[in-house]
N, C-alpha and C. Protein backbone atom coordinates (compact mmCIF):
# COMPACT_ATOMS: atom_id res chain seq x y z
N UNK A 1 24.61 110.49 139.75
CA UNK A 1 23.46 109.68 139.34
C UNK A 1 23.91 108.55 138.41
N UNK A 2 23.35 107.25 138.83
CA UNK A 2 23.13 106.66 137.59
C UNK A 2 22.09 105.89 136.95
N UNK A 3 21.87 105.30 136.16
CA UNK A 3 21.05 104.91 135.18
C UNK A 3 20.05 103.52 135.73
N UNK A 4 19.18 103.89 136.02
CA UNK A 4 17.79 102.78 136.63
C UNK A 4 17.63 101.39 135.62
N UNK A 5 17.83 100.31 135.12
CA UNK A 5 17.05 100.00 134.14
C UNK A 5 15.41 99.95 134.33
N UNK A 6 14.93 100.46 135.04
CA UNK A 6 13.62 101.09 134.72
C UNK A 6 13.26 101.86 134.12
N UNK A 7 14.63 102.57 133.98
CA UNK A 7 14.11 104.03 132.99
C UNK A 7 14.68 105.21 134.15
N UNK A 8 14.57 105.18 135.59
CA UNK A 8 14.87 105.98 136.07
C UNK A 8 15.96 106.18 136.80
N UNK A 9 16.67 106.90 137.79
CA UNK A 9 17.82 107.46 138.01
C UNK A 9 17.96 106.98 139.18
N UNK A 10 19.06 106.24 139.48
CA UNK A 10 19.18 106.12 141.36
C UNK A 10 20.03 107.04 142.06
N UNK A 11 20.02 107.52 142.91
CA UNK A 11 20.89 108.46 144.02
C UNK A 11 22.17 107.38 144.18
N UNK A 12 23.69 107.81 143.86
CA UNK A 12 24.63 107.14 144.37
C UNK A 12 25.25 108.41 145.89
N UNK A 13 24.92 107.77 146.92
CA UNK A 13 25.68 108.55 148.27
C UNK A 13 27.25 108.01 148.11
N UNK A 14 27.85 109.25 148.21
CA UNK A 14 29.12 109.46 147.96
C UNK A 14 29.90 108.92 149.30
N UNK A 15 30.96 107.83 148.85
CA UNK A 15 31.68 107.58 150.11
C UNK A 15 32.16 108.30 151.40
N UNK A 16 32.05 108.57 152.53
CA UNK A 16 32.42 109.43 153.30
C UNK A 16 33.32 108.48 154.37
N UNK A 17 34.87 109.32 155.17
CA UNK A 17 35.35 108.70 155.87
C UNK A 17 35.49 109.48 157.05
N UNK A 18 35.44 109.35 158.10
CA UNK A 18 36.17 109.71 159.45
C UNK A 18 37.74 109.56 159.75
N UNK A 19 38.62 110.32 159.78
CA UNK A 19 39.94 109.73 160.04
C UNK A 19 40.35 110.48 161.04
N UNK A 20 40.82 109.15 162.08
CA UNK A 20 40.94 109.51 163.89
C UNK A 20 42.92 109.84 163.30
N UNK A 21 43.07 110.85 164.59
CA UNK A 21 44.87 110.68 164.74
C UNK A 21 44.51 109.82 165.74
N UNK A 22 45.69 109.44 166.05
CA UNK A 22 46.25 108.18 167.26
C UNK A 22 46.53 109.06 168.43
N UNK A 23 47.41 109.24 168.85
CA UNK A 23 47.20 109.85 170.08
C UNK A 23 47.46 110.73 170.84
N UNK A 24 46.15 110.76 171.78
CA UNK A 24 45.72 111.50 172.32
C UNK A 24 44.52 112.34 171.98
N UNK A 25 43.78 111.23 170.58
CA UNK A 25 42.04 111.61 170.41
C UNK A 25 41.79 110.02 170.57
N UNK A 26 42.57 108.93 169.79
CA UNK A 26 42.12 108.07 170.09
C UNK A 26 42.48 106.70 171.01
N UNK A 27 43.61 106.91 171.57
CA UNK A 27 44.44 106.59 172.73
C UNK A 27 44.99 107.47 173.82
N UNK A 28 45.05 107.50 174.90
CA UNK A 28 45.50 108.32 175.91
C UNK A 28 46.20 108.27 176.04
N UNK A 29 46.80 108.70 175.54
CA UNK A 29 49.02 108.24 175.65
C UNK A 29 50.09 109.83 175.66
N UNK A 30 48.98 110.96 175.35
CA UNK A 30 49.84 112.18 175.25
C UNK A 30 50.52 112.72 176.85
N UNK A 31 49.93 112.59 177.80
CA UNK A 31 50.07 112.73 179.23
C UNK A 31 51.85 112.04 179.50
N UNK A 32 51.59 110.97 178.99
CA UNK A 32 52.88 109.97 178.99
C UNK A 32 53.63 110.61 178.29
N UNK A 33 53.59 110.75 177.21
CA UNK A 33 54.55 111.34 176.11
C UNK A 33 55.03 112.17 176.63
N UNK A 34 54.42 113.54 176.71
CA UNK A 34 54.96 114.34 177.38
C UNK A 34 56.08 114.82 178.65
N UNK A 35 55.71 113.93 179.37
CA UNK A 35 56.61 113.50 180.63
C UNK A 35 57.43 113.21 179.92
N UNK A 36 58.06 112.26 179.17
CA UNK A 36 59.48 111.46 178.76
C UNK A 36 59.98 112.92 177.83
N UNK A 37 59.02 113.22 176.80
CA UNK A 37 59.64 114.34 176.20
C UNK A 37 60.09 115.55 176.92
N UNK A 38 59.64 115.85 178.18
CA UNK A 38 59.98 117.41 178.92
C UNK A 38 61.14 116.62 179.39
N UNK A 39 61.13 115.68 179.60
CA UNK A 39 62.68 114.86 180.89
C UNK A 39 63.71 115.11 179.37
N UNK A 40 63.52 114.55 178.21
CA UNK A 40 64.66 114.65 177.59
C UNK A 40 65.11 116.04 177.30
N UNK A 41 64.06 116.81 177.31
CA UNK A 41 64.69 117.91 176.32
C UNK A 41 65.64 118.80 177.10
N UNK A 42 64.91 118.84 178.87
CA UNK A 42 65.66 119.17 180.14
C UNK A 42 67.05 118.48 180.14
N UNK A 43 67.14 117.85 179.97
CA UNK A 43 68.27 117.17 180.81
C UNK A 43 69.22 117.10 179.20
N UNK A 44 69.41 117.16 177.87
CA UNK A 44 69.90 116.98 177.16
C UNK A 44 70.36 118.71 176.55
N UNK A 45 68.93 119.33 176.74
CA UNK A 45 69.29 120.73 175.70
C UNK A 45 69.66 121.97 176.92
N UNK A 46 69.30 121.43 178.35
CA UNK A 46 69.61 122.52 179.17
C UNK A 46 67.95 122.96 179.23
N UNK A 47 66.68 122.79 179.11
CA UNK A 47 65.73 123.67 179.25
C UNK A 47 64.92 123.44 179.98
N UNK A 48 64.47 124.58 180.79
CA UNK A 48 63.39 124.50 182.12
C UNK A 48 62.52 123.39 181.76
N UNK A 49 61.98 122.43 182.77
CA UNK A 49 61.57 120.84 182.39
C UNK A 49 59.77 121.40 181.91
N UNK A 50 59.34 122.71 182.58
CA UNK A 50 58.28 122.66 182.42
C UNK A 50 58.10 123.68 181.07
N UNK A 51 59.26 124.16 180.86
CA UNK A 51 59.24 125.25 179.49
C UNK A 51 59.39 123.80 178.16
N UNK A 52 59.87 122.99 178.61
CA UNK A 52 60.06 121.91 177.72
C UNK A 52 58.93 121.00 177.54
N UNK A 53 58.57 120.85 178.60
CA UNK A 53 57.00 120.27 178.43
C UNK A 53 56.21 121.44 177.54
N UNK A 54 56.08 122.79 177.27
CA UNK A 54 55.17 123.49 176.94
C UNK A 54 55.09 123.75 175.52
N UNK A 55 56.93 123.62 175.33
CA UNK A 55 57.61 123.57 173.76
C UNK A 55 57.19 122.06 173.25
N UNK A 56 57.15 121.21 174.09
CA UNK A 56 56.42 119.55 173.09
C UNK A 56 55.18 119.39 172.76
N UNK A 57 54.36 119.95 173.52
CA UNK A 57 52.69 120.18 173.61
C UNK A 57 52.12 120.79 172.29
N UNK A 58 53.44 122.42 172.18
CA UNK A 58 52.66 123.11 171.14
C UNK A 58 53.01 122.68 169.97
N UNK A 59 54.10 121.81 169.77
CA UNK A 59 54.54 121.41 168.09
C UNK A 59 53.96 119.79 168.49
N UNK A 60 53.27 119.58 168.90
CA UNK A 60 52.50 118.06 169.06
C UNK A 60 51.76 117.79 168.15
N UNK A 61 51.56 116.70 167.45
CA UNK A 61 51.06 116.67 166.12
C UNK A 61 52.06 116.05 165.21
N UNK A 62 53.47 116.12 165.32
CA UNK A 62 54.30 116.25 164.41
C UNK A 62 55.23 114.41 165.33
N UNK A 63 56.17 114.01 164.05
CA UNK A 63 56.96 113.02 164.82
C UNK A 63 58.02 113.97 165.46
N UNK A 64 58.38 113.24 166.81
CA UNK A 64 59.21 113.72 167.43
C UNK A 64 60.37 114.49 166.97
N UNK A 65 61.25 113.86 165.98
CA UNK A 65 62.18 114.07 165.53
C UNK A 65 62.28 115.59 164.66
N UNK A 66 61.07 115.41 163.92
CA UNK A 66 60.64 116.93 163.63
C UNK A 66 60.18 118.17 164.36
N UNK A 67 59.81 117.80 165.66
CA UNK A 67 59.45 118.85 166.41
C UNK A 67 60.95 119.02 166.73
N UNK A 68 61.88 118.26 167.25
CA UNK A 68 63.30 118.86 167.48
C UNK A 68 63.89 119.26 166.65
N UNK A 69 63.39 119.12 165.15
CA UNK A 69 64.13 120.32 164.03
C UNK A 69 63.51 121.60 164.10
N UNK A 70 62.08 121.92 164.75
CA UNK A 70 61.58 122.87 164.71
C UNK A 70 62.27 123.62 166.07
N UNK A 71 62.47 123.26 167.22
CA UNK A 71 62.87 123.09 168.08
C UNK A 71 64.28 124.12 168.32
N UNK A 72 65.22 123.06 167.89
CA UNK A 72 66.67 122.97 167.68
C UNK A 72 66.81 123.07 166.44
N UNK A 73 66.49 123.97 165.96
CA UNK A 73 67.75 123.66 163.98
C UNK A 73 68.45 123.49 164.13
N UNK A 74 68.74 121.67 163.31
CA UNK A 74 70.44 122.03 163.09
C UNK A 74 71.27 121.34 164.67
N UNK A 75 70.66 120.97 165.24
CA UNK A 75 71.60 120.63 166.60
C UNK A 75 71.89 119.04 166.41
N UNK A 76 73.02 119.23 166.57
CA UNK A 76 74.14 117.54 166.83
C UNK A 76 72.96 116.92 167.44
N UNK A 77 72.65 117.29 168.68
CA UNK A 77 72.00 116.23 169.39
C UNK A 77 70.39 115.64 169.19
N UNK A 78 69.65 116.24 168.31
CA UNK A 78 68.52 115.80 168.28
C UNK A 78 68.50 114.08 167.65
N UNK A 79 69.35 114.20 166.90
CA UNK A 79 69.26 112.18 166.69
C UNK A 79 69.15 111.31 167.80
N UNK A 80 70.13 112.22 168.29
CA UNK A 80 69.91 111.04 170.17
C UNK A 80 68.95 111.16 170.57
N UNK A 81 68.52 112.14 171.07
CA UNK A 81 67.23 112.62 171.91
C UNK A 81 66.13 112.18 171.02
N UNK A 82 66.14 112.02 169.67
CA UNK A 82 64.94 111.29 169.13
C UNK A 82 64.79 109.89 169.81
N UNK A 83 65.99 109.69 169.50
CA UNK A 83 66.03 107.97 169.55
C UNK A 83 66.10 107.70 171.11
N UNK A 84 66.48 108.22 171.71
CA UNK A 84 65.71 108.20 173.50
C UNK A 84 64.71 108.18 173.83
N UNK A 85 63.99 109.14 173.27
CA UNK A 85 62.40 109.34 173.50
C UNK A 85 61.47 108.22 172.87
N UNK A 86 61.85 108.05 171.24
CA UNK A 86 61.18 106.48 171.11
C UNK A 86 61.28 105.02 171.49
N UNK A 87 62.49 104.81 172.01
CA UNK A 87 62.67 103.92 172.99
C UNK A 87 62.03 103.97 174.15
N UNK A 88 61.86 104.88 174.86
CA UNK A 88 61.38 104.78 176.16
C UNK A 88 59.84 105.14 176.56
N UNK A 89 59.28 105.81 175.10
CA UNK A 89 57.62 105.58 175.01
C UNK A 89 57.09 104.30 174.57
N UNK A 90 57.62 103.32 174.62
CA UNK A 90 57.47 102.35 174.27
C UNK A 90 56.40 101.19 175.15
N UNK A 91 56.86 101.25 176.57
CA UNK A 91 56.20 100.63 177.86
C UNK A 91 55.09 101.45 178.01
N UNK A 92 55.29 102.68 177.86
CA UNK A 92 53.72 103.20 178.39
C UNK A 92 53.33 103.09 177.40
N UNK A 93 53.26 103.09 175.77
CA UNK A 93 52.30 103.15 174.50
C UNK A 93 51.39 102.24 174.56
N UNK A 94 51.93 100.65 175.02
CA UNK A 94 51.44 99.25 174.87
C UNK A 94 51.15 99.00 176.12
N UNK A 95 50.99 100.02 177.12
CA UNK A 95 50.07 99.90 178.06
C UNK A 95 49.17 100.53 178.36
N UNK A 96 48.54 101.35 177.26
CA UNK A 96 47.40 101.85 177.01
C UNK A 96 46.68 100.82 176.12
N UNK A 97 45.57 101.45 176.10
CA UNK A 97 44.43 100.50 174.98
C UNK A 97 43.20 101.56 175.04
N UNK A 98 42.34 101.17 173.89
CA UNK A 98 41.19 102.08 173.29
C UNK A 98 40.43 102.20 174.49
N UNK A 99 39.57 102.92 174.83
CA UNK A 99 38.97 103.04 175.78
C UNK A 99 37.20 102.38 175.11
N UNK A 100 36.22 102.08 175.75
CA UNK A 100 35.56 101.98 175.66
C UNK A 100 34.37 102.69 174.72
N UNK A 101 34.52 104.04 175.32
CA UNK A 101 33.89 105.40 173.99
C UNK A 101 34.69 105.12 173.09
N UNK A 102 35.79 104.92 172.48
CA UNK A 102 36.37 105.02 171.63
C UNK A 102 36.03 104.33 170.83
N UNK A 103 35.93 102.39 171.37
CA UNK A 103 35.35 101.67 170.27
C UNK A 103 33.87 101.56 169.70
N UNK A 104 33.18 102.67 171.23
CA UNK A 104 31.89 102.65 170.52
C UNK A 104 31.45 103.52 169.45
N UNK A 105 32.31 104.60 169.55
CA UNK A 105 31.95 105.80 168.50
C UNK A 105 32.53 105.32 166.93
N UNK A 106 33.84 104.43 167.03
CA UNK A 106 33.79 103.85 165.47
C UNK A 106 33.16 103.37 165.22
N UNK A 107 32.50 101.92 166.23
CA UNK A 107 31.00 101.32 165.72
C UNK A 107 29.85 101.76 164.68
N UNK A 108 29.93 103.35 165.98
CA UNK A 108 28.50 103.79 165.53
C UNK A 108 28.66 104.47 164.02
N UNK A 109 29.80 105.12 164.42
CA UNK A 109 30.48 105.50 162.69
C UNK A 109 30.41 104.26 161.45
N UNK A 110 30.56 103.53 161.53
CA UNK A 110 30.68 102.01 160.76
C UNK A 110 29.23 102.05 160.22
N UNK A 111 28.35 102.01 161.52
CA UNK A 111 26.96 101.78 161.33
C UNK A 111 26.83 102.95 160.43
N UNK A 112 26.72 103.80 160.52
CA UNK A 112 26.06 105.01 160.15
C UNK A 112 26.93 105.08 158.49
N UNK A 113 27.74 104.17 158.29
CA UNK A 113 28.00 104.45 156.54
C UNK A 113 29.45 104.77 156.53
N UNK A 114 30.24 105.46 157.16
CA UNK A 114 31.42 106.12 157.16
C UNK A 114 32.55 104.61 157.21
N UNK A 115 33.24 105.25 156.28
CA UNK A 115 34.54 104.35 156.60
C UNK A 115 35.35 104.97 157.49
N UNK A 116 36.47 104.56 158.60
CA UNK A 116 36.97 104.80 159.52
C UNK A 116 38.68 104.01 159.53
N UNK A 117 39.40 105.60 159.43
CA UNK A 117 40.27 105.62 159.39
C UNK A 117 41.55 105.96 160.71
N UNK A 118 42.69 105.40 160.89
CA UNK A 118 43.50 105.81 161.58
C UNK A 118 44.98 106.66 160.94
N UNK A 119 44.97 107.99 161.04
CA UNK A 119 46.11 108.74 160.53
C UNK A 119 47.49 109.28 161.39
N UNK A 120 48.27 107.91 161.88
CA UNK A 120 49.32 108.68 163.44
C UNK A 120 50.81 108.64 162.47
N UNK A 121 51.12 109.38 163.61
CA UNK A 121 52.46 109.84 163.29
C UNK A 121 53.76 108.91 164.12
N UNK A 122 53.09 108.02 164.90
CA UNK A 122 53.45 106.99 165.29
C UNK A 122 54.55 105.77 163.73
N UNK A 123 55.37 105.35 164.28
CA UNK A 123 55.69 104.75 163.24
C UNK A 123 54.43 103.39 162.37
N UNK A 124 54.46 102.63 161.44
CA UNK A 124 53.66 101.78 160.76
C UNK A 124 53.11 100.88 161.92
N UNK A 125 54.53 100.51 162.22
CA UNK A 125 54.73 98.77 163.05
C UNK A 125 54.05 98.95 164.44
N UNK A 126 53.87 100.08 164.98
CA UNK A 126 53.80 100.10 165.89
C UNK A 126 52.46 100.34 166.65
N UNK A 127 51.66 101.31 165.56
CA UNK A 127 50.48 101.36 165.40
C UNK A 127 49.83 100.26 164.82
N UNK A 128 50.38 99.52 163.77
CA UNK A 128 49.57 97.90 163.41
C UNK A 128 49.63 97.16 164.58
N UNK A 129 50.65 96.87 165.22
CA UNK A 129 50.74 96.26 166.56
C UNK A 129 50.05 96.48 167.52
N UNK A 130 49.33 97.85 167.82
CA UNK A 130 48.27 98.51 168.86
C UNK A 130 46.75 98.11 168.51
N UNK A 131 46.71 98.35 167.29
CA UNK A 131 45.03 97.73 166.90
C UNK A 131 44.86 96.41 166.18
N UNK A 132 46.28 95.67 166.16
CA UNK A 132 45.61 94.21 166.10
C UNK A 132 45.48 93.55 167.57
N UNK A 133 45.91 94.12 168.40
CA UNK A 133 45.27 93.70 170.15
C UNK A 133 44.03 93.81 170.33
N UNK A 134 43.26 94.76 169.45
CA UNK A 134 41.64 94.89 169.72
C UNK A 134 40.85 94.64 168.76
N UNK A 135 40.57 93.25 169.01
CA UNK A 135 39.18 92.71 167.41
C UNK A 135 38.01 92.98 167.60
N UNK A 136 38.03 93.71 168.42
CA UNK A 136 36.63 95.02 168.71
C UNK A 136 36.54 96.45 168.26
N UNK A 137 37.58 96.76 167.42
CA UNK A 137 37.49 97.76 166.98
C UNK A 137 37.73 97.87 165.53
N UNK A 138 37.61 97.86 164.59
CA UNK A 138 37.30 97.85 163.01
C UNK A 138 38.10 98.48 162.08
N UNK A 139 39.33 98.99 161.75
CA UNK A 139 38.96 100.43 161.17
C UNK A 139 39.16 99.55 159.36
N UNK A 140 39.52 100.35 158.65
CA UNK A 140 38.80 100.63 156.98
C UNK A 140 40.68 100.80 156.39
N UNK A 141 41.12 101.12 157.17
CA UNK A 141 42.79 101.79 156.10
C UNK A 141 43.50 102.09 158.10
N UNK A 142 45.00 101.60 158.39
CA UNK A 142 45.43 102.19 159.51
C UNK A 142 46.95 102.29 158.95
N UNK A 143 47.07 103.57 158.81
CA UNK A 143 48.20 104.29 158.09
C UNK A 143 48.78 104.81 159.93
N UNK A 144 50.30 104.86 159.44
CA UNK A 144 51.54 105.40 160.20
C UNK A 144 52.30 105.91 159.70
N UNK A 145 53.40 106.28 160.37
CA UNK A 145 54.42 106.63 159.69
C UNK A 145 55.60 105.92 158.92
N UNK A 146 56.26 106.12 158.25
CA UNK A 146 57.28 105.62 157.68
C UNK A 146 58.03 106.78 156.50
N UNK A 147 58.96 106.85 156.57
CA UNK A 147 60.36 107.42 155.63
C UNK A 147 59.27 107.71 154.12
N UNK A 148 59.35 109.47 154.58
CA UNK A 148 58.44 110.02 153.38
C UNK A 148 56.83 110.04 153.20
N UNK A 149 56.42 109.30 154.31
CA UNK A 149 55.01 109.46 154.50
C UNK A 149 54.21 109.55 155.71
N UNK A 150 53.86 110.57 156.21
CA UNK A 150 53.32 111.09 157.37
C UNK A 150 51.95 111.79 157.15
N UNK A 151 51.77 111.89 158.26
CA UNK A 151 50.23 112.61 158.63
C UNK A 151 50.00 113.62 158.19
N UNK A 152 48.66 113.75 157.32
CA UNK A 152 48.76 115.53 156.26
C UNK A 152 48.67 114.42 155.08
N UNK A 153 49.19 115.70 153.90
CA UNK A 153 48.97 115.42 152.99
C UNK A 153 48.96 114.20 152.29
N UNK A 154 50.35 113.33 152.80
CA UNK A 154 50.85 112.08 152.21
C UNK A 154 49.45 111.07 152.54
N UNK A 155 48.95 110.98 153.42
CA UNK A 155 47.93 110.12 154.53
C UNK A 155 46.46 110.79 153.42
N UNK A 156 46.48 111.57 153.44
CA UNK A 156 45.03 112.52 152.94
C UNK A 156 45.23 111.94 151.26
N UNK A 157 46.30 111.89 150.78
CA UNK A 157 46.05 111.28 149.80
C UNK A 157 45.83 110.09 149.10
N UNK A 158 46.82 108.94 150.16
CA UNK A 158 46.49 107.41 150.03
C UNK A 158 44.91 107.22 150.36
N UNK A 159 44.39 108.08 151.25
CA UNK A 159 43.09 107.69 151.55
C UNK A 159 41.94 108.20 150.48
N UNK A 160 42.40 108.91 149.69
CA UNK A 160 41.43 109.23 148.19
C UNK A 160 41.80 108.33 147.55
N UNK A 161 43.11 108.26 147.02
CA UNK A 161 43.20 107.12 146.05
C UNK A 161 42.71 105.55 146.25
N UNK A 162 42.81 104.89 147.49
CA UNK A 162 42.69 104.26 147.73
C UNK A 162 41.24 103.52 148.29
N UNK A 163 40.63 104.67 148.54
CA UNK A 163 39.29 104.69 149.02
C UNK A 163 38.28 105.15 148.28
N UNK A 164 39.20 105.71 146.97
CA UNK A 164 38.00 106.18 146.01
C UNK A 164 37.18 107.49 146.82
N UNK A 165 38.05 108.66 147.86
CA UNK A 165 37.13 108.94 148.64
C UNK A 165 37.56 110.68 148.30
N UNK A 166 36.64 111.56 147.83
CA UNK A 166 37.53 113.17 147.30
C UNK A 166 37.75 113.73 149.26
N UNK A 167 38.43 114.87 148.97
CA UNK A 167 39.02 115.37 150.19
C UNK A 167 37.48 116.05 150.88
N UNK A 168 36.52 116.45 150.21
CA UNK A 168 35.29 116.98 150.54
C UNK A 168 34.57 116.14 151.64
N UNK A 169 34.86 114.87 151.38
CA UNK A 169 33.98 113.95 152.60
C UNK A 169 34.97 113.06 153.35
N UNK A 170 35.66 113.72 153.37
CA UNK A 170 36.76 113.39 154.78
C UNK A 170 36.48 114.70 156.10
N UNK A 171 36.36 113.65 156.96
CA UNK A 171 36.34 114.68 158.50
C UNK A 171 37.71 114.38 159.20
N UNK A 172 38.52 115.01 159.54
CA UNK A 172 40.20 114.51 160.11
C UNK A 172 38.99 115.38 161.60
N UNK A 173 39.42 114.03 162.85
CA UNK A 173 39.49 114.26 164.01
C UNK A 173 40.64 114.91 164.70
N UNK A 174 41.68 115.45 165.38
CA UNK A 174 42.81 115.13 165.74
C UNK A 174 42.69 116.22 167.26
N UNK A 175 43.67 116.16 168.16
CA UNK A 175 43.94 116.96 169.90
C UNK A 175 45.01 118.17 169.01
N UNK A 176 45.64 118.32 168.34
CA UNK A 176 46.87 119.18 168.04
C UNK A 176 45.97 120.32 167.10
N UNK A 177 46.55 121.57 167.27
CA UNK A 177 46.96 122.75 166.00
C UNK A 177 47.66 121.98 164.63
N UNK A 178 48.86 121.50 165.11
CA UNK A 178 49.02 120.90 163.64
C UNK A 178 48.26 120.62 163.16
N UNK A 179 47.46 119.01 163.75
CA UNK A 179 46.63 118.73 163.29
C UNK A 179 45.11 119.41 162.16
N UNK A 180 44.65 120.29 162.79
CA UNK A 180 44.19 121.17 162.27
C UNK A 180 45.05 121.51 161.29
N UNK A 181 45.92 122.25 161.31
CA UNK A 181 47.05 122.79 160.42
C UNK A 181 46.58 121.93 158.83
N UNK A 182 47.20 120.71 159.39
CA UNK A 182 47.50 119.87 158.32
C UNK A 182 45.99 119.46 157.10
N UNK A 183 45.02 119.74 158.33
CA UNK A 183 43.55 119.11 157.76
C UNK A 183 42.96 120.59 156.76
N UNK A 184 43.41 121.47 157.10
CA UNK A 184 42.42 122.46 156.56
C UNK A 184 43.45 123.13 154.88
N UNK A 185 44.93 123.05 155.43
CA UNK A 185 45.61 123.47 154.55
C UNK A 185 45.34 122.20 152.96
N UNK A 186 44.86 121.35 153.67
CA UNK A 186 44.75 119.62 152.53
C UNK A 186 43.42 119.88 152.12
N UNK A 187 42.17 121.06 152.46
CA UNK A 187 41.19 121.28 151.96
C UNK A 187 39.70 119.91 152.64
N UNK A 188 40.42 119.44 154.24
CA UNK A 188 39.81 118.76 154.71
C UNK A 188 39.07 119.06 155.90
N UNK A 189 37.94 118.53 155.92
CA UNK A 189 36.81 119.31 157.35
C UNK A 189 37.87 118.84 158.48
N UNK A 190 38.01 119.87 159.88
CA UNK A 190 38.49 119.35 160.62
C UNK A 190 37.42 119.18 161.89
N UNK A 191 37.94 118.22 163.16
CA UNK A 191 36.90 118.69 164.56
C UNK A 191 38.18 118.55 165.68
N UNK A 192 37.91 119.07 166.47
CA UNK A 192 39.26 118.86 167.14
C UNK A 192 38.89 118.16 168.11
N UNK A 193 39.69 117.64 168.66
CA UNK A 193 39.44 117.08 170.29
C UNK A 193 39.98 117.54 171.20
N UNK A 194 39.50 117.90 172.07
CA UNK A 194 39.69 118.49 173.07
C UNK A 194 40.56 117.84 174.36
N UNK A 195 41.74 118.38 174.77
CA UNK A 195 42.69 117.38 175.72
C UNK A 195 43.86 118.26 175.57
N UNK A 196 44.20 117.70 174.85
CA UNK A 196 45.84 118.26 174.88
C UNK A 196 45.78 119.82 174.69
N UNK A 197 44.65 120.53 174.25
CA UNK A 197 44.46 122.05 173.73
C UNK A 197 42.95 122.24 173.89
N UNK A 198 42.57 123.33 174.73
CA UNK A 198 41.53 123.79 175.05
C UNK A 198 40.94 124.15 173.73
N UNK A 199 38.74 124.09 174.05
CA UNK A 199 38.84 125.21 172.44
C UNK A 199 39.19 126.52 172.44
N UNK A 200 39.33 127.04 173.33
CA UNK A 200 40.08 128.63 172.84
C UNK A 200 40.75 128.17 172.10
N UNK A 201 42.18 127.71 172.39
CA UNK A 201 43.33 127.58 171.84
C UNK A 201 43.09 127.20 170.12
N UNK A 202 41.84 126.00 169.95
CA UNK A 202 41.42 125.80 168.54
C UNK A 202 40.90 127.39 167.93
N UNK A 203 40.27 128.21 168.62
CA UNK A 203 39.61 129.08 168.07
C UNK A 203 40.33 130.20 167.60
N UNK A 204 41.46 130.51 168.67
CA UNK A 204 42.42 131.36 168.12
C UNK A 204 43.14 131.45 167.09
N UNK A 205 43.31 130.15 166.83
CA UNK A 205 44.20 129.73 165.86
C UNK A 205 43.46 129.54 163.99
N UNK A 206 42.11 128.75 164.59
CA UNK A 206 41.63 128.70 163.35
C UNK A 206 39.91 129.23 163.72
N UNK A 207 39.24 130.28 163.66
CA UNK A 207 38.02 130.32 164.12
C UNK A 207 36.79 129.48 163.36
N UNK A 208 36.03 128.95 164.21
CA UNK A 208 35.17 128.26 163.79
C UNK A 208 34.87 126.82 163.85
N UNK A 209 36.41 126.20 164.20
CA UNK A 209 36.49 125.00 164.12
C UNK A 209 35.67 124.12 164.72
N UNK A 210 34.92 123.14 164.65
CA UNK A 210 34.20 122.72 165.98
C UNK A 210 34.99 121.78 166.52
N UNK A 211 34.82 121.49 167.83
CA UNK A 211 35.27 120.61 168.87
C UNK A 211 34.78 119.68 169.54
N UNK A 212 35.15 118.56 170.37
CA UNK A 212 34.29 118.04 170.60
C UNK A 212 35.28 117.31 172.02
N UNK A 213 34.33 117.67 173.07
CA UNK A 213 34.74 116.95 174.71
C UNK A 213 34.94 115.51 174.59
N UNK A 214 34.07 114.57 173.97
CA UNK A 214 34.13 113.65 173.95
C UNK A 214 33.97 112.81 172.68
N UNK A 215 34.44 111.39 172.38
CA UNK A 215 34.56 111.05 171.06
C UNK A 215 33.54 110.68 170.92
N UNK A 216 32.66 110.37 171.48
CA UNK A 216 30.87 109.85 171.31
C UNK A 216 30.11 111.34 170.59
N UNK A 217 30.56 112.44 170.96
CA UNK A 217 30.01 113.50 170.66
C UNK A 217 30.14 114.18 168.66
N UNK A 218 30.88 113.32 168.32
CA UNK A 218 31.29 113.45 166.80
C UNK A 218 30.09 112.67 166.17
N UNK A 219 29.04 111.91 166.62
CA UNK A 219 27.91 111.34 166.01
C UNK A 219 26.84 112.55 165.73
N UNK A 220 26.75 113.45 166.82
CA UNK A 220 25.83 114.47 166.48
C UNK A 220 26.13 115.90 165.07
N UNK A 221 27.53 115.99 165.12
CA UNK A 221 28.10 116.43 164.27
C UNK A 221 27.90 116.37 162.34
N UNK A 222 28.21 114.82 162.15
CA UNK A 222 28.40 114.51 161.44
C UNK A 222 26.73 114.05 160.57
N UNK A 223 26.91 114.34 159.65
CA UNK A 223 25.21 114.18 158.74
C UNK A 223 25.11 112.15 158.50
């Protein structure tokens, strides 16, 4: 509350933000990924192409390079195989673009009061480079990665400080378990999206979570 000079009290509504991951809730690019990641891990670590596709899926969420420490501890070769895989997601990344629901549901988010955030694990440059192609889509703060600051906590916190915004009225969207992982362990509402992981798979893991088929469908959700 604060102070009317009438004498009486006005209601201050507390900032609230939405923060999308990148992709594969808010770009379609995990389908792609995947493919290049099952080809490397096959052909570099020795592993069944589709057991390798199944091992990238479930530590998805994370930058590459870290899922191959989770992966491989400790193996000579994951520097390469990082640096293969981000080289060569490169043509399909920048040949995707937001889809249509996508830019309408930040809209409507915009409208409706929420600031709107992007939280990927994508490097900085690369994700600034993806949404300055679309001056139809808005967001409020578009954080990436870079050396020491990633998705989770580091991201959850520039966006309080910076936004003046407590962890209570943040909603983290994201397709991954990590994701989740990262949102609930940071004391942040999560919703998942549905794609890359069925909701069973959300429910098993964390019960209760809600989900959502489509990104238009996070308007009914949200107060």
């Amino acid at each position: 509350m604060i102070a009317d000079p009438g004498g009486g009290e006005v209601r201050v509504t507390p900032r609230r933000a939405v923060v999308f991951d990148f992709d594969g809730t808010l770009v379609d690019t995990m389908g792609g990924f995947a493919e290049i990641a099952s080809d490397v891990i096959s052909r570099l670590f020795g592993v069944d192409r589709a057991e390798a596709r199944r091992r990238y899926i479930e530590t998805s969420g994370l930058p590459f390079c870290q899922q191959l420490d989770i992966l491989f501890p400790g193996d000579a070769r994951n520097d390469g195989a990082a640096a293969e895989f981000e080289a060569r997601k490169l043509e399909g990344f920048f040949a995707e673009a937001f889809t249509e629901e996508a830019r309408r549901t930040v809209a409507l988010l915009r409208e409706k009061g929420y600031l709107v955030v992007v939280s990927s694990n994508n490097y900085q440059d690369l994700v600034d480079r993806f949404v300055a192609r679309d001056s139809a889509v808005a967001f409020d703060l578009v954080l990436g990665a870079r050396q020491g600051f990633y998705k989770g906590k580091d991201h959850f916190d520039h966006i309080s400080r910076v936004l003046g915004i407590c962890s209570e009225n943040i909603v983290f969207v994201g397709d991954s378990l990590k994701d989740a992982e990262r949102a609930i362990s940071n004391d942040v509402r999560f919703v998942g999206k549905i794609g890359t992981f069925a909701p069973s798979d959300f429910q098993a893991r964390f019960p209760g979570v809600p989900t959502v088929a489509r990104l238009s469908d996070l308007v009914r959700l949200l107060p």
